[in-house]
Protein backbone atom coordinates (compact mmCIF):
# COMPACT_ATOMS: atom_id res chain seq x y z
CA UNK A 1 72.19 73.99 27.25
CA UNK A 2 72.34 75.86 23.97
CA UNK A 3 70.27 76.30 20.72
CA UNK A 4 71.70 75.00 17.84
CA UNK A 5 71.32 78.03 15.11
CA UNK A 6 71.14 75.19 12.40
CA UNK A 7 68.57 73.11 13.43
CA UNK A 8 67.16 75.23 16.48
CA UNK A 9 67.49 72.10 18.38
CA UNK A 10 68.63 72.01 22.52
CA UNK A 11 72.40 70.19 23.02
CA UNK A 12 74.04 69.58 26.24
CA UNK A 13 77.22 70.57 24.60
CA UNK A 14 77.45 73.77 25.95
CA UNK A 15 80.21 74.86 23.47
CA UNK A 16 77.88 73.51 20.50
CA UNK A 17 80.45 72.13 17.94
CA UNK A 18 78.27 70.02 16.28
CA UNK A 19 74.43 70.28 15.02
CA UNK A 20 72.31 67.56 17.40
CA UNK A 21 70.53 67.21 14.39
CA UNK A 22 72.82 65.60 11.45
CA UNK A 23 76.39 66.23 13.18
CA UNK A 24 77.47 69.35 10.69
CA UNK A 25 80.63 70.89 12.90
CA UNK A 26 79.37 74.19 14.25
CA UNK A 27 83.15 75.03 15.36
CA UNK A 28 86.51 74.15 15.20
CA UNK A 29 86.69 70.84 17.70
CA UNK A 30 89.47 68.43 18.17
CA UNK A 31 88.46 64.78 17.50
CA UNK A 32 90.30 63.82 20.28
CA UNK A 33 89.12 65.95 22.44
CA UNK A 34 85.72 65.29 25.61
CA UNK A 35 83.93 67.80 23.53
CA UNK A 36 84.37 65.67 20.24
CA UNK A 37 83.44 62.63 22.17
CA UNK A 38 80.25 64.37 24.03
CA UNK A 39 78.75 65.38 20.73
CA UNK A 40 79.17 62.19 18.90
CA UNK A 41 77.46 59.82 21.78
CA UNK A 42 74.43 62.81 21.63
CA UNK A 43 73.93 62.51 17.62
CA UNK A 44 73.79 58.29 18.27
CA UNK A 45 71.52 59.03 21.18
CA UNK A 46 69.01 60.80 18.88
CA UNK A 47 70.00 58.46 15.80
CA UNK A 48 68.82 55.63 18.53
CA UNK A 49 65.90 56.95 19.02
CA UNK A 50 64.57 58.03 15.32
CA UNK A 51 65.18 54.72 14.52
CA UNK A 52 63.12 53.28 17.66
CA UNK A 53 60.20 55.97 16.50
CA UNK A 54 60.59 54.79 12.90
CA UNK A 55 60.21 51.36 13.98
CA UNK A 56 57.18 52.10 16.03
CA UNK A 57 55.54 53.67 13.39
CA UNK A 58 55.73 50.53 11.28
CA UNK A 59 54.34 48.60 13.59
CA UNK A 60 51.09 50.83 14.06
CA UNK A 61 50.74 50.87 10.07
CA UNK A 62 50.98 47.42 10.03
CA UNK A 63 48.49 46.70 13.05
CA UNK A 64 46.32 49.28 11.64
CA UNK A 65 46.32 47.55 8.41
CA UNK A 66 45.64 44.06 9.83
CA UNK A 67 42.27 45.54 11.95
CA UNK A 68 41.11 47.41 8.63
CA UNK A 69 41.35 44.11 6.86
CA UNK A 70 39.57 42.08 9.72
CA UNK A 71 36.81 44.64 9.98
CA UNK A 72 36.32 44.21 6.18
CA UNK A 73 36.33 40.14 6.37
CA UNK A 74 33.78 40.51 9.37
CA UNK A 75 31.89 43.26 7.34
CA UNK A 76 31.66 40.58 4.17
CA UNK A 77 30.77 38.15 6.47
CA UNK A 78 28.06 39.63 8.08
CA UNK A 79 26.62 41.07 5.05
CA UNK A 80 26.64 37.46 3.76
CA UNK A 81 24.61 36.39 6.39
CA UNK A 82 22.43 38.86 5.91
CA UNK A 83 21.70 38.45 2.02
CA UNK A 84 21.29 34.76 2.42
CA UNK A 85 18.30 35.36 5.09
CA UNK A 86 16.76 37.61 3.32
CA UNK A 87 16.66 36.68 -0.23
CA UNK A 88 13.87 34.14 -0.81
CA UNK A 89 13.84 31.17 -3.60
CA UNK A 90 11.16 31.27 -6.36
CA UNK A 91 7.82 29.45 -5.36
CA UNK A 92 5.67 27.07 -7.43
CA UNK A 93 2.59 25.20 -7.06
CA UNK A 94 2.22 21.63 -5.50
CA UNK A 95 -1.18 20.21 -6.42
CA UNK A 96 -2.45 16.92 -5.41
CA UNK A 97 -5.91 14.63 -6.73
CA UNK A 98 -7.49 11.70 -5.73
CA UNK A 99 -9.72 9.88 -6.98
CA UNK A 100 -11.73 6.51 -6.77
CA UNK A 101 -10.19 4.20 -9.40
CA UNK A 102 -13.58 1.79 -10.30
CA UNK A 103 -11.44 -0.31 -13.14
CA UNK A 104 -8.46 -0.78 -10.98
CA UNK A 105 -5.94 0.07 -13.98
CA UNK A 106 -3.83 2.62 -11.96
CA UNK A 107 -5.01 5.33 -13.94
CA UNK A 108 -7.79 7.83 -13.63
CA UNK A 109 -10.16 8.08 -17.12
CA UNK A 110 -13.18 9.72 -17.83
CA UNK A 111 -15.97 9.01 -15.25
CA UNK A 112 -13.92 8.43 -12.09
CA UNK A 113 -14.59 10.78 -9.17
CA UNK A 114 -12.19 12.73 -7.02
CA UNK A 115 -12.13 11.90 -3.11
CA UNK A 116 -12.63 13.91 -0.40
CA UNK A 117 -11.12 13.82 3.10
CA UNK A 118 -7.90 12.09 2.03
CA UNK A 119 -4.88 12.67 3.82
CA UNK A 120 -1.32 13.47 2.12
CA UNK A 121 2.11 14.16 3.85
CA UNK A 122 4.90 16.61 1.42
CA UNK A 123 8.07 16.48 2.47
CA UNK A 124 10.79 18.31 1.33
CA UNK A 125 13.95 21.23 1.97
CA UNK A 126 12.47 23.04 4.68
CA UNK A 127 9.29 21.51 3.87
CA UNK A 128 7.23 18.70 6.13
CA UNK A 129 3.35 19.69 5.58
CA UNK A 130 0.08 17.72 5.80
CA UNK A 131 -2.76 18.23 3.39
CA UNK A 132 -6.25 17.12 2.82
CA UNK A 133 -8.30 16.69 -0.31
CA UNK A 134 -11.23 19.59 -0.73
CA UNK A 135 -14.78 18.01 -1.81
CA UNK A 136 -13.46 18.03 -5.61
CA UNK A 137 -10.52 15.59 -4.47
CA UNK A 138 -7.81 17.89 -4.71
CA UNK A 139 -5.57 19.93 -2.95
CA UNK A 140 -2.67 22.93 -3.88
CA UNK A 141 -0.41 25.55 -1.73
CA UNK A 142 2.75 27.14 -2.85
CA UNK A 143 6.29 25.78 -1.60
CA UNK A 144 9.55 26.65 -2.66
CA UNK A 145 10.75 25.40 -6.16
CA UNK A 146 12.55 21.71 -5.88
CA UNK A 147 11.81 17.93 -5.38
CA UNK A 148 9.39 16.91 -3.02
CA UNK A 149 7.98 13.40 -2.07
CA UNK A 150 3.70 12.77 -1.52
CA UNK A 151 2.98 10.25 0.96
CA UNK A 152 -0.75 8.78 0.53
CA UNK A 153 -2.54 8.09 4.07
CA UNK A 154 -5.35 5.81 2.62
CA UNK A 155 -8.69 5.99 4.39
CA UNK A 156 -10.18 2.95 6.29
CA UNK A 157 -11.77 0.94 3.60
CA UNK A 158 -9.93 1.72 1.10
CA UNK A 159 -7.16 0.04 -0.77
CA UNK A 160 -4.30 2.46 -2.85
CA UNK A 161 -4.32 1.44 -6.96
CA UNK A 162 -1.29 3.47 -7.38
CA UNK A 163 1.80 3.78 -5.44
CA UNK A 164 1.55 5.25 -2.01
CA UNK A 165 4.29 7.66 -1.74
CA UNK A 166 5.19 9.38 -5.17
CA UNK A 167 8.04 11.97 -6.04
CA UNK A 168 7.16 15.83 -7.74
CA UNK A 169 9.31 18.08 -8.96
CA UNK A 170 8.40 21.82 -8.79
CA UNK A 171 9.17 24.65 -11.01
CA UNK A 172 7.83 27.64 -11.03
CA UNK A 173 5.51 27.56 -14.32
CA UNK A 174 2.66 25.06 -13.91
CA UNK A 175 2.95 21.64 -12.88
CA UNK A 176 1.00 18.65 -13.37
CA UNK A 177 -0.92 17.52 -10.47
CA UNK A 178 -0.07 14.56 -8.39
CA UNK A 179 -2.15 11.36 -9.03
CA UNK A 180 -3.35 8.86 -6.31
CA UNK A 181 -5.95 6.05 -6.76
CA UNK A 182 -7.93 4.67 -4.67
CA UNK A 183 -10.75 1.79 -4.11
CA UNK A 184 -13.09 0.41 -1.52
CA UNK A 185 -12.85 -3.07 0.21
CA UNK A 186 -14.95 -5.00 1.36
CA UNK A 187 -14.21 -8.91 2.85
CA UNK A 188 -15.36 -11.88 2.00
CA UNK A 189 -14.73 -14.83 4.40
CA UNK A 190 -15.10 -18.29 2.83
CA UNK A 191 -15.66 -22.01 4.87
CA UNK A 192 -16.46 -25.37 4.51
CA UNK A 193 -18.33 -26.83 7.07
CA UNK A 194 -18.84 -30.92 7.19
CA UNK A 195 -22.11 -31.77 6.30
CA UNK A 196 -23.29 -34.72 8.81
CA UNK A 197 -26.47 -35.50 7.84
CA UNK A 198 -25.74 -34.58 3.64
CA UNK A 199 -28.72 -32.01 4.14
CA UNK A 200 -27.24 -29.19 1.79
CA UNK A 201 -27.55 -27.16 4.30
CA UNK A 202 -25.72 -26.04 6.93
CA UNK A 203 -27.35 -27.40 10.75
CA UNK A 204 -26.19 -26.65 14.19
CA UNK A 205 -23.59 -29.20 15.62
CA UNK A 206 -21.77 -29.38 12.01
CA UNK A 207 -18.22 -28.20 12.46
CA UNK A 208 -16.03 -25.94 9.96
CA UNK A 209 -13.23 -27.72 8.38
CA UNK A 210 -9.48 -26.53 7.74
CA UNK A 211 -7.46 -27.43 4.67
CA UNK A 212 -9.60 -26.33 1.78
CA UNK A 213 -8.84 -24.29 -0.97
CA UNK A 214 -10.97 -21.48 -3.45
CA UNK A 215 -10.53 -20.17 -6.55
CA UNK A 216 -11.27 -16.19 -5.98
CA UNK A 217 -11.78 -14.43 -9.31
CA UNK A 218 -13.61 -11.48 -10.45
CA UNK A 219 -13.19 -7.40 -10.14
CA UNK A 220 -9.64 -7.72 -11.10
CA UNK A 221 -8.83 -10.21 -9.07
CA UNK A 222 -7.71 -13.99 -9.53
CA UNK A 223 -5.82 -16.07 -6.37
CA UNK A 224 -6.26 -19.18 -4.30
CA UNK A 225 -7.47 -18.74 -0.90
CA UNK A 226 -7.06 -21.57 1.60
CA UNK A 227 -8.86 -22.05 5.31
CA UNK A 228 -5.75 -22.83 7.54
CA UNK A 229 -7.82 -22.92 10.10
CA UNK A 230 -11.44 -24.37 11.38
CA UNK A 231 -13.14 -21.03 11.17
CA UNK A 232 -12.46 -20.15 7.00
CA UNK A 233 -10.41 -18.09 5.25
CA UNK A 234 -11.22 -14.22 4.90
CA UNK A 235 -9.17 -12.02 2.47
CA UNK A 236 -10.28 -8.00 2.34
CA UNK A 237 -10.84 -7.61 -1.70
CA UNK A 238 -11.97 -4.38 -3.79
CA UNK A 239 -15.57 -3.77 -3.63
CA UNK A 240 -17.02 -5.72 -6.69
CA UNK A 241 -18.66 -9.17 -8.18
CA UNK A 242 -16.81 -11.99 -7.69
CA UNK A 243 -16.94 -16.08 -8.21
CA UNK A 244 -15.76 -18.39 -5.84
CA UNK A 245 -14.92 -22.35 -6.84
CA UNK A 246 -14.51 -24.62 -4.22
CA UNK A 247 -11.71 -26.92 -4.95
CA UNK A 248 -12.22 -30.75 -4.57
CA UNK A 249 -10.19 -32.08 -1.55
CA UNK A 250 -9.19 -36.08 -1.55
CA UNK A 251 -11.77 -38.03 0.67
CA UNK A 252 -14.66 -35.61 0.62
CA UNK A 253 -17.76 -35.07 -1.02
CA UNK A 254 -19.42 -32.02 -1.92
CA UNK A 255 -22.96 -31.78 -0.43
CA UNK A 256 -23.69 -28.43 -2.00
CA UNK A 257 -23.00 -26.80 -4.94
CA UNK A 258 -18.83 -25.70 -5.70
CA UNK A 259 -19.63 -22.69 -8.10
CA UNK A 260 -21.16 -19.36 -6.21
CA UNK A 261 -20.91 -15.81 -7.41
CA UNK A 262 -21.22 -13.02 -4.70
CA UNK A 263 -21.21 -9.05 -4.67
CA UNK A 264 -18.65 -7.85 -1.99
CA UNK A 265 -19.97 -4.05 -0.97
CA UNK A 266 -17.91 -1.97 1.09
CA UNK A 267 -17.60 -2.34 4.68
CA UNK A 268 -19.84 -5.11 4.71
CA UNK A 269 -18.56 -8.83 5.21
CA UNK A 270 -19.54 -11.36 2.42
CA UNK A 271 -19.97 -14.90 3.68
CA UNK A 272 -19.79 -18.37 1.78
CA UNK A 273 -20.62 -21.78 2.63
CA UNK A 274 -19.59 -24.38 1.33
CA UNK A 275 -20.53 -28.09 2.38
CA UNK A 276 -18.83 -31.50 2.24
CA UNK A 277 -19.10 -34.69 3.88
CA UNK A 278 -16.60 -37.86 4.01
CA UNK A 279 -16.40 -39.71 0.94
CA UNK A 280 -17.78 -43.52 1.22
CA UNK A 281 -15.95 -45.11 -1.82
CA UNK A 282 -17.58 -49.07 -1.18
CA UNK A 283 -21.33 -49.38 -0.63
CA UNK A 284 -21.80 -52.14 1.48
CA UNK A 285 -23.74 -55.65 0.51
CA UNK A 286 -26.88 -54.57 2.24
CA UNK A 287 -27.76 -51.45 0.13
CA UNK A 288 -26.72 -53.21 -3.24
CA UNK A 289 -29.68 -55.84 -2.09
CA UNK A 290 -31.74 -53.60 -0.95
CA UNK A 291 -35.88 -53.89 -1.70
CA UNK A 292 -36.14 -50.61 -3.60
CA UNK A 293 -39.57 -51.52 -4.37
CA UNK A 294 -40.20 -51.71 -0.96
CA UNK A 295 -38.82 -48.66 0.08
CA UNK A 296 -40.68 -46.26 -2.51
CA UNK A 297 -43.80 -47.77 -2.01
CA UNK A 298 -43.45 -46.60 1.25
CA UNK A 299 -43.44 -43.18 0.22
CA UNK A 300 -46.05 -43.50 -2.76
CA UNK A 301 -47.34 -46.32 -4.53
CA UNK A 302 -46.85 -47.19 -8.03
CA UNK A 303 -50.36 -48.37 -9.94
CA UNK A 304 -49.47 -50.56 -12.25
CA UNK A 305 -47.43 -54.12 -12.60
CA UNK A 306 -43.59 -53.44 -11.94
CA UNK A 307 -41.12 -54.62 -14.95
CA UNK A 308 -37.98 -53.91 -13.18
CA UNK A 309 -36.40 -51.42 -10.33
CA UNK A 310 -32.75 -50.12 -11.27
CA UNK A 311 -30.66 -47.92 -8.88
CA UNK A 312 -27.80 -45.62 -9.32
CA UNK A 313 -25.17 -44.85 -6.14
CA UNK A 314 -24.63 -41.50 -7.90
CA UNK A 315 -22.62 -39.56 -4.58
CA UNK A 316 -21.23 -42.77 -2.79
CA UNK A 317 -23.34 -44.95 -0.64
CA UNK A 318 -25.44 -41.77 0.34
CA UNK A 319 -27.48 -41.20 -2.41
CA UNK A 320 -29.32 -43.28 -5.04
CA UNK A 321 -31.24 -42.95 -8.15
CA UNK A 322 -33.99 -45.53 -8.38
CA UNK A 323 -35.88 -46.07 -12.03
CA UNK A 324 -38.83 -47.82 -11.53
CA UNK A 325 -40.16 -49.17 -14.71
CA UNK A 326 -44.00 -50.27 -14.55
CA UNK A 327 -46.93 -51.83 -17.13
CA UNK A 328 -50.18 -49.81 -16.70
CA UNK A 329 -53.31 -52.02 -18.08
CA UNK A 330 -56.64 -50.82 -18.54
CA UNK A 331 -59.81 -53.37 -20.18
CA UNK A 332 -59.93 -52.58 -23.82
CA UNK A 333 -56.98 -50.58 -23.82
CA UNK A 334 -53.33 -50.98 -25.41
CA UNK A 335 -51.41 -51.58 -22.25
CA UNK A 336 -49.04 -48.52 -21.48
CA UNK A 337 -45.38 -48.94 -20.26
CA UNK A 338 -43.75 -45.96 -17.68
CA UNK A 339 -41.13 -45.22 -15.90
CA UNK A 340 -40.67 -43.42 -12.96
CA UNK A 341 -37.56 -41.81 -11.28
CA UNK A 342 -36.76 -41.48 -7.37
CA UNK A 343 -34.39 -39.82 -5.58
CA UNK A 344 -33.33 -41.66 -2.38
CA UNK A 345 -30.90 -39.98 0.51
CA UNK A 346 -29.52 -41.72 2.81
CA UNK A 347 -29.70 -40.47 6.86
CA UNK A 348 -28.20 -42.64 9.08
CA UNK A 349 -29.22 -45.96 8.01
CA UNK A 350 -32.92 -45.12 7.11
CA UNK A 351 -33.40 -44.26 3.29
CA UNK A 352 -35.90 -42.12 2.52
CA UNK A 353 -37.27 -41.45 -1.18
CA UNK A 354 -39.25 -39.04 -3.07
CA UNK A 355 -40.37 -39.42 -6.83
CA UNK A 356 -38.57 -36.58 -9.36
CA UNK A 357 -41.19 -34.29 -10.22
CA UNK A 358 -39.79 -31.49 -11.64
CA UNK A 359 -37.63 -32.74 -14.53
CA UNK A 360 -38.90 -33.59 -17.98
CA UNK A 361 -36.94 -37.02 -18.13
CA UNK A 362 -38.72 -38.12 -14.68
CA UNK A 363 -41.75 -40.25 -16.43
CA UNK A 364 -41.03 -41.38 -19.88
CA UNK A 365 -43.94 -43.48 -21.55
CA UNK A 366 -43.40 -46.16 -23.91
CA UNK A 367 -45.91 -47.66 -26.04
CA UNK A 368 -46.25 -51.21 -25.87
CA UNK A 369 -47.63 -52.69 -28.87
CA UNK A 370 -51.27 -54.19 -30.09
CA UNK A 371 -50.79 -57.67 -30.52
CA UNK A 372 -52.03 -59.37 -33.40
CA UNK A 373 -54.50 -61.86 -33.04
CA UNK A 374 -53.90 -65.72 -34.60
């Protein structure tokens, strides 16, 4: 082999006619000669393989290129990752109040305490925290700026005035507190009972009775309540004073009065009876005729001569008003004329009477008068 003096490149051609490099004739060759032909398949050789080289260096540029891009989307990737973990969102201040709400309006005004020891559940983004009410009724911690929702946990006892899960929005200047109301219960449990022997009162062996109906009304408050059942009707109510009407039920008679006013107090339960016994519409022949006379002189005796006995069925057959009107004469004085009043109740089929003491219209006198002699 020789050393082209042109390019200083090795040939094969040992006569070296032509650079290996670019193919400039070194000597005078033939074209048609094996020397001509050797030369020319050595320059395609090495044109072959710049070309191959040239090719492979693209190839590298371009793989090259690709990784440096990749590295960079993995790079921005990673450092997004990183900046959304550590950059934190602005805080503000979630407060929450309670308070006992004595007018039951829904609102708290001036003289209503706070409660303590209530329970409220936040939840929100990221957010899902309990909190209790401090001895002031209030509670406050920081959370992350956004919309959260207050769920009220009402005590036992207690009945919610406002709604029971609310919604706050927090910024991060100051917000406005979160308002729940709140008041006590108590129950009040309300029956009839069937009055057997029209006492008034209730006595052992007299049964409940279903199918009556009350007025409830007072501390806010104004609904029917009806016993389904034997055993009453109970309905828990906000602590407070309250009136309860018994409503008049086809066939029965009250025994005791309808009208009652109660306090319920919290905690406690409030009972009312109320008393009624079957109505007798048509008193029978024998108590129309009965000897009234009779009958209250057997209890205490009228002095005096009887005018006239009038009775009254004023609840049925079961109780009468007897007016007993009598002459009282005394020897040298004007005769006086009085009445006298009597309740009678019936038990069973025994009457018993006793004379109406306590009311002014019991004993009216009349004046009978001085006759004038012939």
């Amino acid at each position: 082999m020789r050393v082209c003096p042109k390019c200083i490149d090795y040939s094969a051609d040992r006569l070296l006619a032509f650079c290996p490099t670019d193919g400039t004739p070194l000597l005078e060759v033939d074209p048609s000669s094996d020397v001509w032909n050797q030369a020319t398949r050595v320059i395609e050789q090495k044109q072959n393989a710049a070309k191959t080289e040239q090719r492979r260096l693209k190839w590298k540029r371009v793989v090259l290129t690709s990784m440096l891009m990749a590295t960079v989307v993995v790079t921005v990737a990673a450092f997004s990752r990183s900046f959304s973990v550590t950059v934190e969102r602005p805080h503000g201040k979630l407060c929450i109040e309670a308070f006992n709400d004595l007018n039951d309006n829904g609102e708290r005004n001036e003289g209503e305490p706070g409660l303590s020891e209530f329970a409220f559940q936040v939840l929100g983004t990221d957010v899902d925290k309990p909190l209790t009410t401090d001895r002031k009724g209030s509670g406050c911690f920081d959370v992350p700026v956004g919309t959260y929702e207050v769920v009220a946990q009402p005590n036992d006892d207690w009945i919610a005035t406002t709604k029971k899960t609310q919604t706050a929005d927090v910024t991060t200047g100051r917000n406005e507190p979160v308002l729940f109301g709140f008041r006590q219960e108590g129950e009040l449990c309300i029956e009839t009972f069937n009055d057997l022997n029209r006492s008034r009162a209730r006595n052992a062996g007299e049964p409940s009775l279903a199918g009556f109906s009350f007025q409830v009304s007072g501390s806010g408050i104004n609904k029917t309540l009806t016993a389904e059942l034997e055993r009453g009707v109970c309905e828990k109510l906000p602590v407070g004073p309250y009136t309860v009407v018994a409503i008049a039920k086809s066939g029965w008679t009250p025994t005791t009065e309808t009208t009652r006013t109660v306090m319920l107090n919290p905690k406690l339960e409030t009972n009312v009876f109320f008393g009624n016994h079957v109505k007798e519409d048509v008193c029978s022949g024998g108590d129309q005729k009965r000897e009234w006379g009779i009958i209250i002189n057997k209890y205490g005796s009228i002095w005096g001569e009887t005018i006239s006995i009038e009775h009254v069925f004023s609840q049925g057959c079961m109780t009468a008003l007897v007016t007993v009107t009598y002459e009282l004469k005394v020897r040298g004085a004007v005769p006086v004329r009085k009445q006298q009043r009597y309740e009678c109740v019936k038990t069973g089929t025994e009457w018993n009477c006793g004379a109406i003491r306590s009311q002014a219209e019991a004993s009216v006198t009349f004046q009978v008068p001085r006759r004038t002699p012939n």
